[in-house]
Each structure stands twice: as structure tokens, then as C-alpha cells.
Protein backbone atom coordinates (compact mmCIF):
# COMPACT_ATOMS: atom_id res chain seq x y z
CA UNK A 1 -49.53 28.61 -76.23
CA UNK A 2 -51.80 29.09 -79.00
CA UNK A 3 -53.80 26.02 -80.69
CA UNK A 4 -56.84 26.18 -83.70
CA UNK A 5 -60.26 25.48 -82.91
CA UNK A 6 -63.05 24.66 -85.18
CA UNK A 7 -65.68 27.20 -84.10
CA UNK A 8 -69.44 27.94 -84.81
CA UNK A 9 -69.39 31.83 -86.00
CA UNK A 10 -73.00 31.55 -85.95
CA UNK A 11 -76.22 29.72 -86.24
CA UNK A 12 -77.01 27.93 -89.52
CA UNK A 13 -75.26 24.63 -91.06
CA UNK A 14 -72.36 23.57 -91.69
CA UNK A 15 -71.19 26.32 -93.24
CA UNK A 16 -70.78 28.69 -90.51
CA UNK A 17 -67.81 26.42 -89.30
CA UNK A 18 -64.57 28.48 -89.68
CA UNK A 19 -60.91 27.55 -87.67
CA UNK A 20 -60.22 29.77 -85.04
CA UNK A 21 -56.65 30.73 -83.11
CA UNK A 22 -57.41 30.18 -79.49
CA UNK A 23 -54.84 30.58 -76.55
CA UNK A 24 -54.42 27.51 -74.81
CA UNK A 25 -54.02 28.27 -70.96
CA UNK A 26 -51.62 26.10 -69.15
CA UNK A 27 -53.10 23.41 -67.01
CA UNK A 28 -53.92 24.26 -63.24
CA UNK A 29 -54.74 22.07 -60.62
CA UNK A 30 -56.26 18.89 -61.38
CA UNK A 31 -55.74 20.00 -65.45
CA UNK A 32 -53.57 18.58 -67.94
CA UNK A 33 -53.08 19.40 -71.80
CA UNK A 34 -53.33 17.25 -74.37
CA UNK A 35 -52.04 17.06 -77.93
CA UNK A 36 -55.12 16.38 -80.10
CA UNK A 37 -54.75 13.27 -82.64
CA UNK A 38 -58.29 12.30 -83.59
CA UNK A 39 -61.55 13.88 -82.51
CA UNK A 40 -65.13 12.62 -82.94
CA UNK A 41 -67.86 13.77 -85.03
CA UNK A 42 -71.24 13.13 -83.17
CA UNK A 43 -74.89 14.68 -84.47
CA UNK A 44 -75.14 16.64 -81.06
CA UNK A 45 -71.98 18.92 -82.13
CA UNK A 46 -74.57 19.80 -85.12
CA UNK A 47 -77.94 20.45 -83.15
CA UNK A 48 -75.59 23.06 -81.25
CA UNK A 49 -75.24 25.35 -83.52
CA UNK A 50 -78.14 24.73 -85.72
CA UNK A 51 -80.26 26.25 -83.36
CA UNK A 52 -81.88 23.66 -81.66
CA UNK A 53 -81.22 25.08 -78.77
CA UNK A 54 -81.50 28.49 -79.08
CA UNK A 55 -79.98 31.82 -80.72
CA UNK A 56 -78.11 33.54 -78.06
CA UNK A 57 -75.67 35.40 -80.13
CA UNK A 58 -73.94 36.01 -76.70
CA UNK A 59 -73.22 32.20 -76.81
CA UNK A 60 -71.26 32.80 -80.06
CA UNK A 61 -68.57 31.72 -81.40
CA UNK A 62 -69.36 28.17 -80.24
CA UNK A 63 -66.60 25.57 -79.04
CA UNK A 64 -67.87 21.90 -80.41
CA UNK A 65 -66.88 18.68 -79.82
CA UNK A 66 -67.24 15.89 -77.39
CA UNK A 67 -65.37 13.25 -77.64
CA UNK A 68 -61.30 13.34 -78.44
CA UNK A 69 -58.20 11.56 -78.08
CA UNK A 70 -54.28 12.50 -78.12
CA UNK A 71 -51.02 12.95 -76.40
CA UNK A 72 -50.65 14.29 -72.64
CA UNK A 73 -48.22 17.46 -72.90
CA UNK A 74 -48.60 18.95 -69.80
CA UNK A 75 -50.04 18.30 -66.54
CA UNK A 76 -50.88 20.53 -63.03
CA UNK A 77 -50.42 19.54 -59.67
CA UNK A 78 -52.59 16.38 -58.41
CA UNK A 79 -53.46 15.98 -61.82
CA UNK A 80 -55.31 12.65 -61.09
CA UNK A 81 -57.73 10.95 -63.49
CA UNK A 82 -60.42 7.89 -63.07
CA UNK A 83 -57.83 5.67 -63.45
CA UNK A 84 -54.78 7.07 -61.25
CA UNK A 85 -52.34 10.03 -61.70
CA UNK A 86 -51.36 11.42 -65.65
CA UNK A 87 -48.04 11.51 -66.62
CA UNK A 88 -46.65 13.82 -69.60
CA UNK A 89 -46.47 11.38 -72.81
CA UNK A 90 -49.49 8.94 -71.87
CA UNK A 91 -51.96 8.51 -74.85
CA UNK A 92 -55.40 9.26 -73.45
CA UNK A 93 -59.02 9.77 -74.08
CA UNK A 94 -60.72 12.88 -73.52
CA UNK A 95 -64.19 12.06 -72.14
CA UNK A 96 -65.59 15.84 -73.64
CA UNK A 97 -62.84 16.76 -75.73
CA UNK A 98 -62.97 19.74 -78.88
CA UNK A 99 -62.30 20.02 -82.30
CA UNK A 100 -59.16 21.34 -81.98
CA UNK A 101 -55.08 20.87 -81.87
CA UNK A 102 -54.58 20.77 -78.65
CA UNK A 103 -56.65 21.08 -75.58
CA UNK A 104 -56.47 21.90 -71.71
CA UNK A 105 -59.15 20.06 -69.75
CA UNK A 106 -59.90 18.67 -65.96
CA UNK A 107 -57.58 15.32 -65.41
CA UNK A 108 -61.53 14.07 -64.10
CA UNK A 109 -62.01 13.48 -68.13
CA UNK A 110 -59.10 11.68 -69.04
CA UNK A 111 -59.00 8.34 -69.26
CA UNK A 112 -55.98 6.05 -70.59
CA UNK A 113 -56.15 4.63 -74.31
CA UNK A 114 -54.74 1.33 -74.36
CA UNK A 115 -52.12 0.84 -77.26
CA UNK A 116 -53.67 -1.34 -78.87
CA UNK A 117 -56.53 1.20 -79.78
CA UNK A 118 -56.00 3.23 -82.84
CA UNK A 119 -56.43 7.08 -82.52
CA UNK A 120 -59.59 7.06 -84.05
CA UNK A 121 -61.28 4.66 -83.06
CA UNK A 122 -60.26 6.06 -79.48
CA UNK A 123 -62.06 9.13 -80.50
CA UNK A 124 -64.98 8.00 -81.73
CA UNK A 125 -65.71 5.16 -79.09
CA UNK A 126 -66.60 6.90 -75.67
CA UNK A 127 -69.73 8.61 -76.82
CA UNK A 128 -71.35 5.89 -78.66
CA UNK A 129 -70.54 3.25 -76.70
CA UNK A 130 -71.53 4.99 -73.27
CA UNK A 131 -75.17 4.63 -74.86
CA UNK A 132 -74.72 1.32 -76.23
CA UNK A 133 -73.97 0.15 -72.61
CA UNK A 134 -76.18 2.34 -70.98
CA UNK A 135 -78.96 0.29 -73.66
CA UNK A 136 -77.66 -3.10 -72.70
CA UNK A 137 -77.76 -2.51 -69.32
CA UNK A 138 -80.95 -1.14 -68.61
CA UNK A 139 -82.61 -4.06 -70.42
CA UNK A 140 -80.73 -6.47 -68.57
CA UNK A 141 -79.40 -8.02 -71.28
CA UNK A 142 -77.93 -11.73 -70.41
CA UNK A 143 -76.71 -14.57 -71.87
CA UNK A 144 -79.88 -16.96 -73.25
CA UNK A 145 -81.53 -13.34 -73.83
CA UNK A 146 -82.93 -13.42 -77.89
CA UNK A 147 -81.99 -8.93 -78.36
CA UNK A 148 -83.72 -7.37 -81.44
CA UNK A 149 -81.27 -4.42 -82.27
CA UNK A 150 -82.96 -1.52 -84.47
CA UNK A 151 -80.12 -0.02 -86.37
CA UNK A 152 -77.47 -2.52 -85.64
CA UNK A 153 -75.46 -1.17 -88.70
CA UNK A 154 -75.02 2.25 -87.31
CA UNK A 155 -72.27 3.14 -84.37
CA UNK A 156 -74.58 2.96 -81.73
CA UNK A 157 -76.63 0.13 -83.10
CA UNK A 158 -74.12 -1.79 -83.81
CA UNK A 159 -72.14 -1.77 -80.56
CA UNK A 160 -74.96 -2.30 -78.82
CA UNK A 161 -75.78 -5.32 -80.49
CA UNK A 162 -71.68 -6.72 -80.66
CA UNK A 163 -72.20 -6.02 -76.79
CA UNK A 164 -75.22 -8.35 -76.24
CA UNK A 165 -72.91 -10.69 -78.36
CA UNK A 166 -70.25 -10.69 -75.85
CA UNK A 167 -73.08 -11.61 -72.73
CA UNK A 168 -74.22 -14.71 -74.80
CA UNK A 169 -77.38 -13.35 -76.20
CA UNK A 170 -78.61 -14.07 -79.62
CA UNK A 171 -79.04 -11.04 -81.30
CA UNK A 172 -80.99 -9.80 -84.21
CA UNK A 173 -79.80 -6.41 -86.10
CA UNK A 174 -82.13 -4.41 -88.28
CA UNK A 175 -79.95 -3.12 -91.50
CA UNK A 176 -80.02 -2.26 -95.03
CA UNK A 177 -79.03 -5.76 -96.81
CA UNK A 178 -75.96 -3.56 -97.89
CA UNK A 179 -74.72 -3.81 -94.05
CA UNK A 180 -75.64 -7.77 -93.26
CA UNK A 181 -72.39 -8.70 -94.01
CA UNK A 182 -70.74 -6.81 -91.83
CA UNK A 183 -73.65 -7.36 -89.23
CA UNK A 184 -72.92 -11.48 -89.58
CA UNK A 185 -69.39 -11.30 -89.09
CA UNK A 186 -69.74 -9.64 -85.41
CA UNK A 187 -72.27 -12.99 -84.99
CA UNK A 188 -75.36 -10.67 -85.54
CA UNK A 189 -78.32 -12.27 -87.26
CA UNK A 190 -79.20 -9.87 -89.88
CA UNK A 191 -82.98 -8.49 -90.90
CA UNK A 192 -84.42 -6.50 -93.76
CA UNK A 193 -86.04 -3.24 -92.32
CA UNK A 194 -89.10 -2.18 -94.02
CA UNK A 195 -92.73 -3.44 -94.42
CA UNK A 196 -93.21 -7.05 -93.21
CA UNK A 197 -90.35 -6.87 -90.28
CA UNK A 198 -92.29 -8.26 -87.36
CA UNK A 199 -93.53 -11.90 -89.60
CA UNK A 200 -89.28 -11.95 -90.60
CA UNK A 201 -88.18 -11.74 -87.18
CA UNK A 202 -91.07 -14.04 -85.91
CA UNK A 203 -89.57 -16.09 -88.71
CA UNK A 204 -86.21 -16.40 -86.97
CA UNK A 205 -86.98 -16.65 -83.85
CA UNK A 206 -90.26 -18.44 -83.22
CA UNK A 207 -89.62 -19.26 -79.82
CA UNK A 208 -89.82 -15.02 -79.17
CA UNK A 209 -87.91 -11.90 -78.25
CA UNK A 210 -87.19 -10.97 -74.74
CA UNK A 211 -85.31 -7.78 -76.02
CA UNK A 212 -85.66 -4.61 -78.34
CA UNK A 213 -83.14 -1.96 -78.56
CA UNK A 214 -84.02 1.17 -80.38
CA UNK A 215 -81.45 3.61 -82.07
CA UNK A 216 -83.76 4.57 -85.48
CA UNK A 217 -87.17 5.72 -83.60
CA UNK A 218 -89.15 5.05 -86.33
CA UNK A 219 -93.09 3.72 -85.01
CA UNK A 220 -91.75 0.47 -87.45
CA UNK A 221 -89.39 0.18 -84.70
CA UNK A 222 -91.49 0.85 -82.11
CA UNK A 223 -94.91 -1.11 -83.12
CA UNK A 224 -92.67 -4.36 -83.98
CA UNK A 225 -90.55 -3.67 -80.43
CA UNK A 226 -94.66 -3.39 -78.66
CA UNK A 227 -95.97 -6.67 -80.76
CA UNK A 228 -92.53 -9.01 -79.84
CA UNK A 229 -91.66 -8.15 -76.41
CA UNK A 230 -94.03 -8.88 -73.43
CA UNK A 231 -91.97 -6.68 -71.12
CA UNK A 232 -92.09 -3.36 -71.80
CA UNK A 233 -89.06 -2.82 -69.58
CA UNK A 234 -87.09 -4.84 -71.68
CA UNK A 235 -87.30 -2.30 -74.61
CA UNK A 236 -85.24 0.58 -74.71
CA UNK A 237 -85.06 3.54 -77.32
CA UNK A 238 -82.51 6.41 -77.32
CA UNK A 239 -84.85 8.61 -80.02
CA UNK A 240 -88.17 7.45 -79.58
CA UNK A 241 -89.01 10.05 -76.66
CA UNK A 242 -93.51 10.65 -77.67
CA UNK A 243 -93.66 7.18 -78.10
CA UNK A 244 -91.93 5.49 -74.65
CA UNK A 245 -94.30 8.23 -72.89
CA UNK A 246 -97.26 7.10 -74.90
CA UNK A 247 -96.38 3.50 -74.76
CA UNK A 248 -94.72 2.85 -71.69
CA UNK A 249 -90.96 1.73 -72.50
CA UNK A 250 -88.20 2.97 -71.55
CA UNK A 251 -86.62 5.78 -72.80
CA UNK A 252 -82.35 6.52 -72.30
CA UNK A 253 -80.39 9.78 -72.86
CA UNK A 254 -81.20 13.63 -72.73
CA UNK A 255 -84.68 13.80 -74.12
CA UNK A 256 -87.95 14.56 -72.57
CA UNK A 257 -89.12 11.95 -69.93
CA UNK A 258 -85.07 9.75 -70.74
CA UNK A 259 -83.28 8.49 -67.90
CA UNK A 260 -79.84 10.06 -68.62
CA UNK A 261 -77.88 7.00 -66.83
CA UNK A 262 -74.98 9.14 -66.18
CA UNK A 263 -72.79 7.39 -63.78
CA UNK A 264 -73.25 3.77 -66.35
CA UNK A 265 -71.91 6.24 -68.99
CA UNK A 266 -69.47 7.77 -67.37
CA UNK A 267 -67.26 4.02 -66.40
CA UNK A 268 -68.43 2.56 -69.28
CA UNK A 269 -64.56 3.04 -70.83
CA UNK A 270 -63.93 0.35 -67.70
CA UNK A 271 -65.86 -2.23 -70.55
CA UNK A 272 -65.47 -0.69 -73.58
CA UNK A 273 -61.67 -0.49 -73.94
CA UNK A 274 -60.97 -4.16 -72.70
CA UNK A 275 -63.21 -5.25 -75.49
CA UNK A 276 -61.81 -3.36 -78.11
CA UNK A 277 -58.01 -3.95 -77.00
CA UNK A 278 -58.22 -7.55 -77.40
CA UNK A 279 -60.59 -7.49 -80.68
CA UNK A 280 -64.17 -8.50 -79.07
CA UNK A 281 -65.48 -5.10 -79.99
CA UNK A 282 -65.22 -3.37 -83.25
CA UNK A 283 -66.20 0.60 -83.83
CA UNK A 284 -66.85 0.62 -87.69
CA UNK A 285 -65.09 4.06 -88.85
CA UNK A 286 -67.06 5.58 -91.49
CA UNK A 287 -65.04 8.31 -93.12
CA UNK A 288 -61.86 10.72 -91.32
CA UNK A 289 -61.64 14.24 -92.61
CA UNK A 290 -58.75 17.01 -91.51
CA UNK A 291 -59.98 19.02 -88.92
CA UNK A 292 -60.08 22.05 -90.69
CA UNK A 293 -62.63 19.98 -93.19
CA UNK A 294 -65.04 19.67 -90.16
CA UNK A 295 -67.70 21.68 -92.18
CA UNK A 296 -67.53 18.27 -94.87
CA UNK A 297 -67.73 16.15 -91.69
CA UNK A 298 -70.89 17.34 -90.86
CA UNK A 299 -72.27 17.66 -94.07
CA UNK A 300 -71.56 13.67 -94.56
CA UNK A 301 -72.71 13.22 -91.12
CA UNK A 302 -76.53 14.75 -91.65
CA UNK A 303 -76.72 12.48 -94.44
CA UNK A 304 -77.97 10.02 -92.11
CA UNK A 305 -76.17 7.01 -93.43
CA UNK A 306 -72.53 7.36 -92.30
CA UNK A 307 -72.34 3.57 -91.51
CA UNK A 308 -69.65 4.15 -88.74
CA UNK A 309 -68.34 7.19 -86.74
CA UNK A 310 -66.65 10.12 -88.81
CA UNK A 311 -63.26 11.78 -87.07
CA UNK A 312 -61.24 14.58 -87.44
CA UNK A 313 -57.74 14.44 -87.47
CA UNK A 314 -55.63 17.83 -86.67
């Protein structure tokens, strides 16, 4: 069976993404295939090919993506997944999915997509949201908790922060005043970034901050995070990897000196999709493209100010 793939055909931008005819191999044992309906679009598909990471042109032409959703087709023997045998026609999630129409991959990384999750949102969710609880958790984040979120308009940012929500924290989201809106109707307390952050946020919440979650990495983020919090513990960045060293914070993720929480990542669907099923978590969706637009994807995507996840729909 044959499916297209959105490939790397070399090291550079965007540009040198081109659609590919791949064979699809049947699934083996503990493999099933699945019928790609949305895929997500996450910075780390970039830094692959950009070379970040290297040049090896033996590495060439480069498979991206890793995050997907669709339609089981096929399935091998014991084909058994976190959540319990897959059966042909289940909607699922692909925990390391592909750009791509169709995909054969390890039953391990398939989780069930409840119905009342759209496709992309499906897509888009595992990746971000594995951080976001990985941030919440390792702060410790309970209800009483006051949670200064750094980028709480962004997909990370901003499910962090609807997640400290849902413990019964107050929380406080840094965003362009563009984004409060959206940032008050999750029951986020919205703050002007920029010069003069530290006296606002003293200004709404006098009484102190117990928590700072970091997803910009800026030293504004950082400095204001050191001046508010008393325990450094209790601040958490997933970009800010020379300052937590320097500074003494913690530090999540797969950067120099980060704790790469992999098994809170890796059940974190066991939280994620309850919440979004039944409407107590929302993944903003910035922009879907067709797949074989995935070089426009990216190019909106290193803009820096998507304002939600970007997905690819075959």
C-alpha cells in the first residue's frame, strides 16, 4: 500500500519540504495502521531539518512529525495499546505520528480519541499538553496555589495555565493585550508583558506568588519568576535552560541540564482527554493547512506568534 509523506530533501527551511510516495508496510505484531486525518505542526519538526542537529546527508530524506490522529485500518496480532486491544475503525491518537496519509506504527503509541474531540484538536493536543502537565506537576500546583503563567496565550502556555485552573489555583497569564480576552474567558487573570511586569503582578496579587511557569524564556520572565517566588522549586521553564543552571530553578524537557519527565508525559492523555471531552480544557487552533502545504505551515509557525497549534490535514 502506498501513502504520501511530507519529507525533508535536505537541510535548509521550509522550502526543502517536498511530498514523497512511500510504501506503507502492513502492520506486524503489536502494529496497526492508521488512516491519517489531522497531524500536528510542532517547532521541533523544524529544528530537524534546519540543522540543529546536524548535516548527515545519510539521514536524508527526513520523515517529520510527531504528533497525529486518524482512523485504525489495519491491525497485527496482539495489537494492544495503553488503553486495551485496537480494533479496525476506532478513531485514535498517534502519540509520534508523521506528516503523512496514512501511517503504520507500534499499537504502544496509540491511544483512543474520544468522540467528542475534533480531529484536530486530537492532533495537536498530546505534545503540548504532555509539557503543560509535566509543568503543573513538577511545581506542585494545587488548589489555593496563586500560578504566574509566562506565555499563557500560546498552546503550551495556555494549557498550562487552563490546567492550574482546573486544580483551583488562581492563575495569572502573561499575553499581548490582543490575547486577554481569550485568556479571561478560561478564568485566567490577564497581564501586559513588557517593562514594569513584576510592580503589575505585585499589583494583583499583593498577598504573593507561590508559582511561575515559563514557556517564553526571556530573563523578563525569568528575573520577575526569581523576584516573586521564594521557592525556586516552584518555578519551572521549558526554554530557559543557561538560566535554571545559573539560577537554580527547574528546568523540564530535552535541553541541557532538563528533567525530561517522560513517564508524566507519556499518561498525560489519561488527563488531558477527559478535560477536553467534557469542555474543561480548550486547545486554541491557530491556523490548518493541507498537508501538502506543510512548507506554509512552517513558515507561519517560525513566525513566533501562531496563537494556537497549526495542523495538517491530508
Amino acid at each position: 500500500m502506498a501513502a504520501t509523506a511530507i519529507v525533508a530533501t535536505n537541510y535548509g527551511g521550509p522550502e526543502v519540504l517536498a511530498p514523497l510516495e512511500v510504501e506503507l508496510p502492513d502492520p506486524g505484531p503489536g502494529e496497526v495502521t492508521v488512516e491519517v486525518r489531522a497531524a500536528g505542526v510542532n517547532p521541533f519538526d523544524y529544528k530537524r531539518y534546519s540543522g540543529a542537529f546536524g548535516t548527515d546527508p545519510a539521514a536524508l530524506p527526513i520523515r517529520l512529525g510527531l504528533e497525529s490522529a486518524g482512523v485504525v485500518t489495519a491491525v497485527g496480532p496482539d495489537a494492544i495499546g495503553p488503553a486495551g486491544p485496537i480494533i479496525v475503525g476506532e478513531e485514535v491518537i498517534v502519540r509520534g505520528g508523521a506528516y503523512a496519509t496514512a501511517l503504520t506504527v507500534p499499537a504502544a503509541t496509540v491511544v483512543p480519541k474520544p468522540a467528542e474531540v475534533s480531529w484536530e484538536v486530537a492532533a495537536g493536543l498530546l505534545a503540548v499538553g504532555g509539557t503543560a502537565v509535566h509543568l503543573v506537576t513538577a511545581t506542585g500546583v494545587e488548589a489555593g496555589d496563586t500560578v504566574l503563567v509566562h506565555g499563557a496565550a500560546g498552546s503550551v502556555g495556555a494549557l498550562a495555565a487552563q490546567l492550574a485552573v482546573a486544580r483551583g489555583a488562581r492563575v495569572i497569564g502573561t499575553a499581548a493585550p490582543a490575547r486577554h480576552e481569550r485568556l479571561r474567558a478560561y478564568g485566567i487573570e490577564p497581564v501586559e508583558y513588557g517593562p514594569g511586569l513584576a510592580e503589575r503582578v505585585k499589583a494583583l496579587a499583593p498577598q504573593g506568588v507561590d508559582v511561575a511557569i515559563d514557556t517564553v524564556g526571556t530573563d523578563e520572565a525569568v528575573d520577575v519568576s526569581l523576584e516573586l517566588v521564594p521557592n525556586r522549586q516552584r518555578i519551572a521553564s521549558i526554554v530557559a535552560f543557561g538560566r535554571a543552571a545559573q539560577d537554580g530553578f527547574q528546568v523540564l524537557g530535552s535541553g541541557p541540564g532538563a528533567d525530561p519527565g517522560t513517564e508524566i508525559r507519556g499518561a498525560a492523555w489519561r488527563e488531558l482527554l477527559p478535560l477536553v471531552a467534557s469542555g474543561k480544557l480548550d486547545l486554541p487552533i491557530a491556523k490548518t493547512y493541507p498537508l501538502t502545504e506543510a512548507a506554509a505551515a512552517h513558515e507561519f509557525v517560525l513566525d513566533g506568534h501562531a496563537g494556537g497549534k497549526v495542523v495538517l490535514l491530508p
